[in-house]
C-alpha atoms as a PDB file:
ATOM      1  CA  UNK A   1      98.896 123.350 114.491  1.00  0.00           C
ATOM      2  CA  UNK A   2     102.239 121.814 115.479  1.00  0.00           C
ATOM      3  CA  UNK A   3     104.870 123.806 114.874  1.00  0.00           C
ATOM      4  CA  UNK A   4     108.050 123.114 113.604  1.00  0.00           C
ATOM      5  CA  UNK A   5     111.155 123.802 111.500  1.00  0.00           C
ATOM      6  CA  UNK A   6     113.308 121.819 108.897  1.00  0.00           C
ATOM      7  CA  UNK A   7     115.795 122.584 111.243  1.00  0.00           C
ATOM      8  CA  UNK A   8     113.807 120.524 113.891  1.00  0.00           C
ATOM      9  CA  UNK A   9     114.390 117.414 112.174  1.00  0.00           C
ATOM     10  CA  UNK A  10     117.228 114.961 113.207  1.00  0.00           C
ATOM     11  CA  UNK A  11     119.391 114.862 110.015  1.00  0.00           C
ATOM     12  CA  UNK A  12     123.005 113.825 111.391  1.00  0.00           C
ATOM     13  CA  UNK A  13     121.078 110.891 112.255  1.00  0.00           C
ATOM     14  CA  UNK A  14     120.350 109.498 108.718  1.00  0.00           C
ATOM     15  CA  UNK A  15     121.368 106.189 108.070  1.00  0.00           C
ATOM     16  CA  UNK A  16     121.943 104.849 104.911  1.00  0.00           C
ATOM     17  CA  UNK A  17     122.046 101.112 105.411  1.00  0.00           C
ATOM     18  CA  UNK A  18     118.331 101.516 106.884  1.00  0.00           C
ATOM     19  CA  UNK A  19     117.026 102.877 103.300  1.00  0.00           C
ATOM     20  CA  UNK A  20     114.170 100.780 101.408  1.00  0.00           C
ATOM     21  CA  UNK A  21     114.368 101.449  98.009  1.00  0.00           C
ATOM     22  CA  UNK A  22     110.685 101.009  97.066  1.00  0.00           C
ATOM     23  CA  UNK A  23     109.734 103.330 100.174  1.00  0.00           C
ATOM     24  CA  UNK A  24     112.089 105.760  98.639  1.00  0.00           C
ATOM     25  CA  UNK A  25     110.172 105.473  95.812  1.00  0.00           C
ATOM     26  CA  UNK A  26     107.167 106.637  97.800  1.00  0.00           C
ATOM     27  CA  UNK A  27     108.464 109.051  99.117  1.00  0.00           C
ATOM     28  CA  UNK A  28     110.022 110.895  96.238  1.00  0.00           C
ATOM     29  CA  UNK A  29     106.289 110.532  94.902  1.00  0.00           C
ATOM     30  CA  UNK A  30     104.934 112.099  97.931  1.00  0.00           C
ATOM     31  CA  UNK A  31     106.842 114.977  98.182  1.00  0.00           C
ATOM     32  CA  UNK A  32     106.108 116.414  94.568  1.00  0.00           C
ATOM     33  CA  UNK A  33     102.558 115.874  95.699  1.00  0.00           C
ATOM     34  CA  UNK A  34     102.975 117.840  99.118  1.00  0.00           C
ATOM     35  CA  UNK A  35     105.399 120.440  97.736  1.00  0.00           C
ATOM     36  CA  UNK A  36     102.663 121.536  95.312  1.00  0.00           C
ATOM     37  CA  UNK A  37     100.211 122.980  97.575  1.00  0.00           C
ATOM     38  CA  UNK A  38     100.357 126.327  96.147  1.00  0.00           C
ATOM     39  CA  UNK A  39      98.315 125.082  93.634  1.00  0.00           C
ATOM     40  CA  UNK A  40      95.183 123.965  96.345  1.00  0.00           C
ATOM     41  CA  UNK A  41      95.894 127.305  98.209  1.00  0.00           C
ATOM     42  CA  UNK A  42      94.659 128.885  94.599  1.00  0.00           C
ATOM     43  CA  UNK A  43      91.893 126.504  94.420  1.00  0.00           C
ATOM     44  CA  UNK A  44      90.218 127.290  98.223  1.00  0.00           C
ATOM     45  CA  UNK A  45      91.054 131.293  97.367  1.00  0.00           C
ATOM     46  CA  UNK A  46      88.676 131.109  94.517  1.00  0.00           C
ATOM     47  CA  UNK A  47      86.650 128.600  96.564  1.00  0.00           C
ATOM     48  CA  UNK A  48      85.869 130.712  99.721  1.00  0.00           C
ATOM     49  CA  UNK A  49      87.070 133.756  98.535  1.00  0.00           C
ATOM     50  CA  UNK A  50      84.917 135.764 100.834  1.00  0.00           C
ATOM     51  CA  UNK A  51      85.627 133.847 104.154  1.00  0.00           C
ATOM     52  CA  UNK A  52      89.036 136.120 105.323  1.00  0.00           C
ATOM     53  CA  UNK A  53      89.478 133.881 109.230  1.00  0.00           C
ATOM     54  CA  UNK A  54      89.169 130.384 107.138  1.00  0.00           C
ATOM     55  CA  UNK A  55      91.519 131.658 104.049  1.00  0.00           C
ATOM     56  CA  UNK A  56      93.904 132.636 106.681  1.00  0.00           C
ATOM     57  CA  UNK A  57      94.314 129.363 107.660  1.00  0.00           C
ATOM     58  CA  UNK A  58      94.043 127.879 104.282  1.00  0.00           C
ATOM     59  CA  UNK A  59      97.567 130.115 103.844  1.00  0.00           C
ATOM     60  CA  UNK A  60      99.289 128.848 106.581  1.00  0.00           C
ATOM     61  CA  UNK A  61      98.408 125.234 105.980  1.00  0.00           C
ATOM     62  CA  UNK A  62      99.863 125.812 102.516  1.00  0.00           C
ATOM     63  CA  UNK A  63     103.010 126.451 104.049  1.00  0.00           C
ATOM     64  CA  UNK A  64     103.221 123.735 105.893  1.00  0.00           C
ATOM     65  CA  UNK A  65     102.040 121.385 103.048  1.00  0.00           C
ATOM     66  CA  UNK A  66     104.868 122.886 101.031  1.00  0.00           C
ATOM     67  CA  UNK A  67     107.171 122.434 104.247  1.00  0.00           C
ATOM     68  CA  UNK A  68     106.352 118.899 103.958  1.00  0.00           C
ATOM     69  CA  UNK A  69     107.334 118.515 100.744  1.00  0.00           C
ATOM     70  CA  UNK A  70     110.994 120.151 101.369  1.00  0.00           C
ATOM     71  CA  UNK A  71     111.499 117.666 104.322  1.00  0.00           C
ATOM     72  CA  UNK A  72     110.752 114.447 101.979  1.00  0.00           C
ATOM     73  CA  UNK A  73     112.784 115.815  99.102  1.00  0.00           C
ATOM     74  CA  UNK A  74     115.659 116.613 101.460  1.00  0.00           C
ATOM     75  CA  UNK A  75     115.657 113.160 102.839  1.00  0.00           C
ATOM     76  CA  UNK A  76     115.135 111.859  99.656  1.00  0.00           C
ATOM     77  CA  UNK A  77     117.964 113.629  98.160  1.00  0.00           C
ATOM     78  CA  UNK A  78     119.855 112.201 101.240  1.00  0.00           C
ATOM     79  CA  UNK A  79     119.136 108.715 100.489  1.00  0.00           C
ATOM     80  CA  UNK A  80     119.601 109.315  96.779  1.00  0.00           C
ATOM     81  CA  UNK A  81     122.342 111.682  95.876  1.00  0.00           C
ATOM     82  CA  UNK A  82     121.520 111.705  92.209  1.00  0.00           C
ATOM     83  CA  UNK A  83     117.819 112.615  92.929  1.00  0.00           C
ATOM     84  CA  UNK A  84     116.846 116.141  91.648  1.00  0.00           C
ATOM     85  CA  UNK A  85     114.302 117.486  93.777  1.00  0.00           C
ATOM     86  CA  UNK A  86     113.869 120.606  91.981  1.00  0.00           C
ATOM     87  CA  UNK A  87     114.063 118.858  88.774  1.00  0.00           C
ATOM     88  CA  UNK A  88     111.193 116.724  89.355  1.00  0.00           C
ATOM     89  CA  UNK A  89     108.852 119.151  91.090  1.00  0.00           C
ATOM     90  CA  UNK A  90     109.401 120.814  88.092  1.00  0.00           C
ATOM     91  CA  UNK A  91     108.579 117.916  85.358  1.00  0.00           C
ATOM     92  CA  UNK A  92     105.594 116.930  87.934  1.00  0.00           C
ATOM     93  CA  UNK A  93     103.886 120.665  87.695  1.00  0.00           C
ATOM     94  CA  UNK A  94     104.533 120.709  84.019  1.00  0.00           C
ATOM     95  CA  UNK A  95     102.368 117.287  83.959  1.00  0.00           C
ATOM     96  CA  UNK A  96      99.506 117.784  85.930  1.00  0.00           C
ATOM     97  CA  UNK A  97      97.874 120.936  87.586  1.00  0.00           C
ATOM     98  CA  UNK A  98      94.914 121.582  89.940  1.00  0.00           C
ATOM     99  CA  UNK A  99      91.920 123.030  88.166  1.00  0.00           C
ATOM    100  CA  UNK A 100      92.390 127.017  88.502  1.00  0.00           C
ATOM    101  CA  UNK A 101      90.169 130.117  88.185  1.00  0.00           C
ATOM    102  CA  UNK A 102      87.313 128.569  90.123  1.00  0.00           C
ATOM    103  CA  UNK A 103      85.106 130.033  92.146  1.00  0.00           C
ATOM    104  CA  UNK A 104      82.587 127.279  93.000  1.00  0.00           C
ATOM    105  CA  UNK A 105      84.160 123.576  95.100  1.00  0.00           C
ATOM    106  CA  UNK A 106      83.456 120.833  92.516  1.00  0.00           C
ATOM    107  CA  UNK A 107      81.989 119.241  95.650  1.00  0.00           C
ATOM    108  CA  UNK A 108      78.618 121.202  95.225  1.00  0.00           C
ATOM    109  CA  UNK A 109      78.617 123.385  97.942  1.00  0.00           C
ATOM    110  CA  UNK A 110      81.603 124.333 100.445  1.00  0.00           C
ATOM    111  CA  UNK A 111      80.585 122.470 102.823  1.00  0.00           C
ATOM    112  CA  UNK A 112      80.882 119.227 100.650  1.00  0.00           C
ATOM    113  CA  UNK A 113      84.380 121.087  99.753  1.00  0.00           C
ATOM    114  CA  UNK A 114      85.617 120.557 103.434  1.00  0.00           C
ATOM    115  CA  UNK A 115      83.846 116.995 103.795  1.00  0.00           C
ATOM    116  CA  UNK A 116      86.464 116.104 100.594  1.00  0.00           C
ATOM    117  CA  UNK A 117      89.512 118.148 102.671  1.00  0.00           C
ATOM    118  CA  UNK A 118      88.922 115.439 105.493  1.00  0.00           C
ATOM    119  CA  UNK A 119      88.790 112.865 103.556  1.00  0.00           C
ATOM    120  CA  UNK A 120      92.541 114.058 101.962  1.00  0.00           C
ATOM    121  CA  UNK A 121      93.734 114.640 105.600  1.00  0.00           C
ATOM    122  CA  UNK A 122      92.152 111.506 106.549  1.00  0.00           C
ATOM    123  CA  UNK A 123      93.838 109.913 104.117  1.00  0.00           C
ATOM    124  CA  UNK A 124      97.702 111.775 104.612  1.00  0.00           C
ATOM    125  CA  UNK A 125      97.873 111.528 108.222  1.00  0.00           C
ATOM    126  CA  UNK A 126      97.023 107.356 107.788  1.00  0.00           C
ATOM    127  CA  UNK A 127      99.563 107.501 105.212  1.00  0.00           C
ATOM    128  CA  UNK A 128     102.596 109.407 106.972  1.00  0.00           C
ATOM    129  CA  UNK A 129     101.619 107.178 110.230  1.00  0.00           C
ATOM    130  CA  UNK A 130     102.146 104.178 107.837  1.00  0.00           C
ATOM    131  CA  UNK A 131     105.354 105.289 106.786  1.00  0.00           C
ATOM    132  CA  UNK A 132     106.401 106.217 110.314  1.00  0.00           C
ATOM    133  CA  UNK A 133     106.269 102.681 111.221  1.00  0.00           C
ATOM    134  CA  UNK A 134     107.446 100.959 108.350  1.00  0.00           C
ATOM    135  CA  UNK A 135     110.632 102.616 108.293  1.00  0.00           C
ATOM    136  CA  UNK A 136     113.742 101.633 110.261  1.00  0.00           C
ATOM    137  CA  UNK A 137     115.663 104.844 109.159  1.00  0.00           C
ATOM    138  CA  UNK A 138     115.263 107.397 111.557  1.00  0.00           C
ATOM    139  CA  UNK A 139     115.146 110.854 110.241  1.00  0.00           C
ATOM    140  CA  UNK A 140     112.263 109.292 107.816  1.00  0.00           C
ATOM    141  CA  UNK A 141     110.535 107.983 110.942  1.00  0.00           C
ATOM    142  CA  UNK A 142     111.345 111.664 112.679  1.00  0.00           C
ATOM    143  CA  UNK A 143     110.219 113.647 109.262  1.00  0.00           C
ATOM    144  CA  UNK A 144     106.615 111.005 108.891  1.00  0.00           C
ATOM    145  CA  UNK A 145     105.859 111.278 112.409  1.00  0.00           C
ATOM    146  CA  UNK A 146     105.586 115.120 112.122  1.00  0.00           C
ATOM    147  CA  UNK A 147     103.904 115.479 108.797  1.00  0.00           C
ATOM    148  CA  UNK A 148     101.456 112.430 110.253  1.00  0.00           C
ATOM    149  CA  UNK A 149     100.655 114.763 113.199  1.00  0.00           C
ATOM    150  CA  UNK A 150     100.443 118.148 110.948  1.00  0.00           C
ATOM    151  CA  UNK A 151      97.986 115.839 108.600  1.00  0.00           C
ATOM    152  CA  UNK A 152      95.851 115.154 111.755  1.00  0.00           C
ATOM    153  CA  UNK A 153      96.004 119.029 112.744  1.00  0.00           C
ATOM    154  CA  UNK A 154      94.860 119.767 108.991  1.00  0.00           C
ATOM    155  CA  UNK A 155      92.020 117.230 109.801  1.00  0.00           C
ATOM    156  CA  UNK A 156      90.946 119.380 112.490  1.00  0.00           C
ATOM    157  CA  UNK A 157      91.079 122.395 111.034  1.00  0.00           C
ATOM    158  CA  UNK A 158      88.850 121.328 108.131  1.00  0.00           C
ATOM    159  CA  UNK A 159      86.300 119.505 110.477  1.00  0.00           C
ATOM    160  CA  UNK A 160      85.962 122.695 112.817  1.00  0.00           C
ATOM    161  CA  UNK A 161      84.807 124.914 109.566  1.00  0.00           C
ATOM    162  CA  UNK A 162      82.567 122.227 107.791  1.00  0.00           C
ATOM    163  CA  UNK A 163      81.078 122.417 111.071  1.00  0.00           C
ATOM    164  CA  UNK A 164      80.070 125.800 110.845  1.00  0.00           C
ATOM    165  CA  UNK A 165      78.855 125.389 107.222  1.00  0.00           C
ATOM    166  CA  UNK A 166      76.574 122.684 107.809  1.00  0.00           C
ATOM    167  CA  UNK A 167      75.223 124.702 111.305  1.00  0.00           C
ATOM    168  CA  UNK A 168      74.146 127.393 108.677  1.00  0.00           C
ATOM    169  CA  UNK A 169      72.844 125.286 105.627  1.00  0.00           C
ATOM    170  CA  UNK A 170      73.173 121.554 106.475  1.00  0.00           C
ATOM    171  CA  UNK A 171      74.114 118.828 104.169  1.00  0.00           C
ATOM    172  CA  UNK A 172      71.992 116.080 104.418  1.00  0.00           C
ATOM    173  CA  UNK A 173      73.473 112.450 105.490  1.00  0.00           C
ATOM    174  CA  UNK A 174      73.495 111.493 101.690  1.00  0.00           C
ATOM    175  CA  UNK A 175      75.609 113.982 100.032  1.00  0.00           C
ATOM    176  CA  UNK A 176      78.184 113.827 102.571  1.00  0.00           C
ATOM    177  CA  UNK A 177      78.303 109.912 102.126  1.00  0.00           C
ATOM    178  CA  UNK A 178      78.399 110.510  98.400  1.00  0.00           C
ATOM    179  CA  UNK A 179      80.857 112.909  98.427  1.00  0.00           C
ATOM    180  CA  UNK A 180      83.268 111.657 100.894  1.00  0.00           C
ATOM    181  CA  UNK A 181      83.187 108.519  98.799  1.00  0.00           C
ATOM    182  CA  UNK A 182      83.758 109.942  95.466  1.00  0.00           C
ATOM    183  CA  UNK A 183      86.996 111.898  97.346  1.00  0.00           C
ATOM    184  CA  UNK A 184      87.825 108.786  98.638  1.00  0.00           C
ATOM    185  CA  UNK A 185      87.533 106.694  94.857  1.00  0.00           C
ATOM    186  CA  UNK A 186      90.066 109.258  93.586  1.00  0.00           C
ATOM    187  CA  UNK A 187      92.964 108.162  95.913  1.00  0.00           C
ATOM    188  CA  UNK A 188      94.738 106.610  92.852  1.00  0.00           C
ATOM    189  CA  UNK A 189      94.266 109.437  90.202  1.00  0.00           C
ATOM    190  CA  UNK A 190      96.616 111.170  88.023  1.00  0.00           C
ATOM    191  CA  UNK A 191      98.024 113.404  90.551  1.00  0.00           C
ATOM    192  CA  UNK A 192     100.051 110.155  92.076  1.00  0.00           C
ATOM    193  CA  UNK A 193     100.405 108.706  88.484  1.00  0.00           C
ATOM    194  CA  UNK A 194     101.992 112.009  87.328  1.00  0.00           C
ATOM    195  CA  UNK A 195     104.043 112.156  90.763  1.00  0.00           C
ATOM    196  CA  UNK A 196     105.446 109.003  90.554  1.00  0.00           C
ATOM    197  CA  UNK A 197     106.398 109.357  86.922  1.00  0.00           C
ATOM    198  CA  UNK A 198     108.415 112.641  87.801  1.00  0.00           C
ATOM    199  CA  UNK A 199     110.051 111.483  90.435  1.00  0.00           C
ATOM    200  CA  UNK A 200     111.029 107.929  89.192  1.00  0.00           C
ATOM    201  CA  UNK A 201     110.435 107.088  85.696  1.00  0.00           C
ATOM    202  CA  UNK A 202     111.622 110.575  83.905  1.00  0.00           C
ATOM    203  CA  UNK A 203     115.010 111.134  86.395  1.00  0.00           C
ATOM    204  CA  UNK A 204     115.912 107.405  84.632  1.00  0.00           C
ATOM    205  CA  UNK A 205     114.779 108.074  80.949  1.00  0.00           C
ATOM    206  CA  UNK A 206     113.966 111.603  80.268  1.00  0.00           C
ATOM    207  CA  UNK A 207     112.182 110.138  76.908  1.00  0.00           C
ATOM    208  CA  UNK A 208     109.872 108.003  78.565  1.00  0.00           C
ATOM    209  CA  UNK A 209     105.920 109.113  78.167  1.00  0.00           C
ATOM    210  CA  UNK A 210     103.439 109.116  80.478  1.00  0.00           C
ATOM    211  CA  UNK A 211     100.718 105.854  81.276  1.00  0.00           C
ATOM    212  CA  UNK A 212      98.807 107.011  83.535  1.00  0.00           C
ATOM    213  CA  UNK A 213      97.312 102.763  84.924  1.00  0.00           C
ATOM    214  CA  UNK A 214     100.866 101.659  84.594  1.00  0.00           C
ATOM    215  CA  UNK A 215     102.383 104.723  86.818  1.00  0.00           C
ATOM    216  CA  UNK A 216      99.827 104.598  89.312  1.00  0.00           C
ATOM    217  CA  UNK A 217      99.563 101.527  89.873  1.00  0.00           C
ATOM    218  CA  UNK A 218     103.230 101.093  90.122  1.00  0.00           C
ATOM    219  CA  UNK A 219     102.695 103.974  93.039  1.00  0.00           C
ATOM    220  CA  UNK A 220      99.774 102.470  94.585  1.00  0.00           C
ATOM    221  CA  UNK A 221     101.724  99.381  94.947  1.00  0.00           C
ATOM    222  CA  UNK A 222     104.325  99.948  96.891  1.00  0.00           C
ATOM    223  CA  UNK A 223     102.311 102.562  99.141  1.00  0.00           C
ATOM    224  CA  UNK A 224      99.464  99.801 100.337  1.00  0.00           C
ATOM    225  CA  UNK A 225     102.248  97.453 101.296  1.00  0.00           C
ATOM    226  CA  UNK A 226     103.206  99.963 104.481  1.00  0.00           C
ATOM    227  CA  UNK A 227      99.498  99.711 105.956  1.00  0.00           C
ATOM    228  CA  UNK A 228      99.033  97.525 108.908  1.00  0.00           C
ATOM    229  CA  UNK A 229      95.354  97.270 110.430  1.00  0.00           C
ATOM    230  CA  UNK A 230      95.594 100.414 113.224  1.00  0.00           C
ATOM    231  CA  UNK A 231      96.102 102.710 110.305  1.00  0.00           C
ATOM    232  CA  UNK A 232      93.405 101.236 108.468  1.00  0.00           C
ATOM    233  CA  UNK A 233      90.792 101.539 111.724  1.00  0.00           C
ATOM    234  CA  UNK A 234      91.912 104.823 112.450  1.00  0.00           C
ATOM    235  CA  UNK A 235      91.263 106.515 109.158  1.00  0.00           C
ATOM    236  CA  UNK A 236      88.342 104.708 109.057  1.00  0.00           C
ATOM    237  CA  UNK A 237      86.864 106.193 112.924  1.00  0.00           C
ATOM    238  CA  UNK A 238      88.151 109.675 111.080  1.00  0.00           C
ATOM    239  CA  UNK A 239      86.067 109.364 108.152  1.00  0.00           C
ATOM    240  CA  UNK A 240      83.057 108.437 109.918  1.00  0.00           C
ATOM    241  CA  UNK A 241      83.478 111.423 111.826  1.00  0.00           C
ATOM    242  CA  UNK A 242      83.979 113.160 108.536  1.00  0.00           C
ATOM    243  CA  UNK A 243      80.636 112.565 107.521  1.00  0.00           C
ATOM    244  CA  UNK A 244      79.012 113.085 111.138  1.00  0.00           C
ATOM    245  CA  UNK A 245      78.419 109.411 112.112  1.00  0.00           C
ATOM    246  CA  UNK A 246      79.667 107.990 115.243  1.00  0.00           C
ATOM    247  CA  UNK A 247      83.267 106.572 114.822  1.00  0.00           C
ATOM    248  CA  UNK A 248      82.709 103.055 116.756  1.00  0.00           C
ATOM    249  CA  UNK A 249      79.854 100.443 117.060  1.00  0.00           C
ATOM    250  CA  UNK A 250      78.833  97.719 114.258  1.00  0.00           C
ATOM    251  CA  UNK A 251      79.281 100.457 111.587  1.00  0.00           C
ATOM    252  CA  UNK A 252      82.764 101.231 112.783  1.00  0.00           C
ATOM    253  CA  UNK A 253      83.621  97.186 112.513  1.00  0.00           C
ATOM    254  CA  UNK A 254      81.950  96.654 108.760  1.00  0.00           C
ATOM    255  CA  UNK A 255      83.650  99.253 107.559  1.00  0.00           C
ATOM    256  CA  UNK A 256      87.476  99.203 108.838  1.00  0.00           C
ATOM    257  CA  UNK A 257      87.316  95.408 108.144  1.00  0.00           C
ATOM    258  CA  UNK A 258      85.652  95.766 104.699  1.00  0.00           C
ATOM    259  CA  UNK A 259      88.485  98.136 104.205  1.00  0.00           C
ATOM    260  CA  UNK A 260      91.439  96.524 105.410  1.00  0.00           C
ATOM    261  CA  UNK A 261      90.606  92.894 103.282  1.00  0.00           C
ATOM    262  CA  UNK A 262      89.784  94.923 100.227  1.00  0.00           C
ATOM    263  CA  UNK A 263      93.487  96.414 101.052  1.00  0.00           C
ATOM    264  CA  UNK A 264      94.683  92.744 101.032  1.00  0.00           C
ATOM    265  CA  UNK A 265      93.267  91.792  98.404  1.00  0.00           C
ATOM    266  CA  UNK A 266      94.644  95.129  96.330  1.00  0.00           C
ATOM    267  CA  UNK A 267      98.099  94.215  97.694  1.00  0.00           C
ATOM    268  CA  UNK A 268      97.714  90.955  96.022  1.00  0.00           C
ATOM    269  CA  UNK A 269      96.749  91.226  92.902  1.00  0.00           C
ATOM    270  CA  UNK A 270      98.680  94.276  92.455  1.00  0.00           C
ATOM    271  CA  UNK A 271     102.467  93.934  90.489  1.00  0.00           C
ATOM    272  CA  UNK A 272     105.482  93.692  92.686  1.00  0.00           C
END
């Protein structure tokens, strides 16, 4: 994996003129989301609690989850001095938590548990890459373009182990479809919701209750608005690989431009 340090990142450079509020918005969101890794950690313990070389690398990329989290707050905190990091991570974990004291993936099998891990990392390192380019501020774009490459390194690391799970009981072509796209349906679930509401609505009006459609989709939003089409068809050659199909060709085309006018069309009918 990568490598690096909080004090790696660039912060004298932060400008505040370059700030977007409703990608500060995202980010807040995200980094209650990252800085709660502990919780997965937990979950792949009780998961593959026999596998010692694979938990050891579940531990350290918990850190570096966490890590990510810290650098987001941080810069968010930057950008918005009367943001409460701390405060909201706190208000977010009270509000939703990772199912705990499990033993068995709710994927079926662990090796449908890793197909779901690349979908996440899939998903994060498309995201991060989207913010990396969307922002003109520059310690964002140095702090995205690290966690975007960590995400991809997390990507790896899951795809190298679900390779040795299906070598020693396979999972045929249909379950990995079907659970790479249920991973992939719960995108907008209450985890963002729940994020977003800690880190935006509750800092504002510490009355306010949570709705889970209304605070999602005010997350979901402002994050689909950052895509451009070469994150879109490189997630999509990453979850093809994810599922053990070959990442190009006519099934390569269908699906990254299925994807990116269904994105479109979310953007559009979405609220401002």
């Amino acid at each position: 994996m990568t490598g690096w340090t909080l004090d790696d990142i660039p912060w004298h450079a932060f400008d505040a003129a370059a700030v977007d509020a409703d990608l500060l918005a995202v980010v807040k969101t995200a980094a209650l989301v990252e800085a709660n890794a502990a919780d997965y950690v937990a979950y792949l313990n009780g998961v593959f609690a026999d596998d010692r070389a694979f938990l050891a690398e579940v531990a350290r990329w918990g850190r570096e989850e966490q890590q990510h989290g810290a650098a987001l707050g941080r810069w968010a905190e930057l950008a918005d001095p009367s943001f409460d990091f701390a405060r909201a991570l706190a208000d977010f974990r009270a509000g939703f938590q990772v199912p705990q004291g499990v033993s068995e993936s709710i994927r079926g099998s662990r090796a449908g548990e890793l197909v779901a891990r690349q979908v996440v990392e899939t998903g994060t390192s498309s995201f991060y890459s989207a913010i990396r380019d969307a922002t003109a501020e520059p310690v964002l774009k140095a702090i995205a373009g690290r966690i975007a490459a960590d995400e991809f390194a997390h990507y790896r690391l899951f795809q190298t182990h679900f390779a040795r799970y299906q070598s020693a009981r396979p999972l045929p072509l249909r379950t990995r479809l079907a659970v790479a796209a249920t991973r992939f349906s719960e995108a907008e679930d209450d985890e963002l919701g729940w994020a977003w509401f800690a880190a935006n609505v509750l800092p504002k009006d510490s009355t306010a209750t949570y709705r889970s459609g209304v605070h999602t989709r005010a997350y979901t939003a402002r994050a689909l608005r950052l895509y451009r089409r070469s994150h879109i068809d490189n997630g999509v050659r990453m979850l093809l690989r994810a599922v053990r199909l070959r990442p190009g060709g006519w099934l390569f085309r269908l699906a990254s431009g299925g994807l990116w006018r269904l994105l479109r069309l979310r953007v559009a009918t979405l609220p401002a």
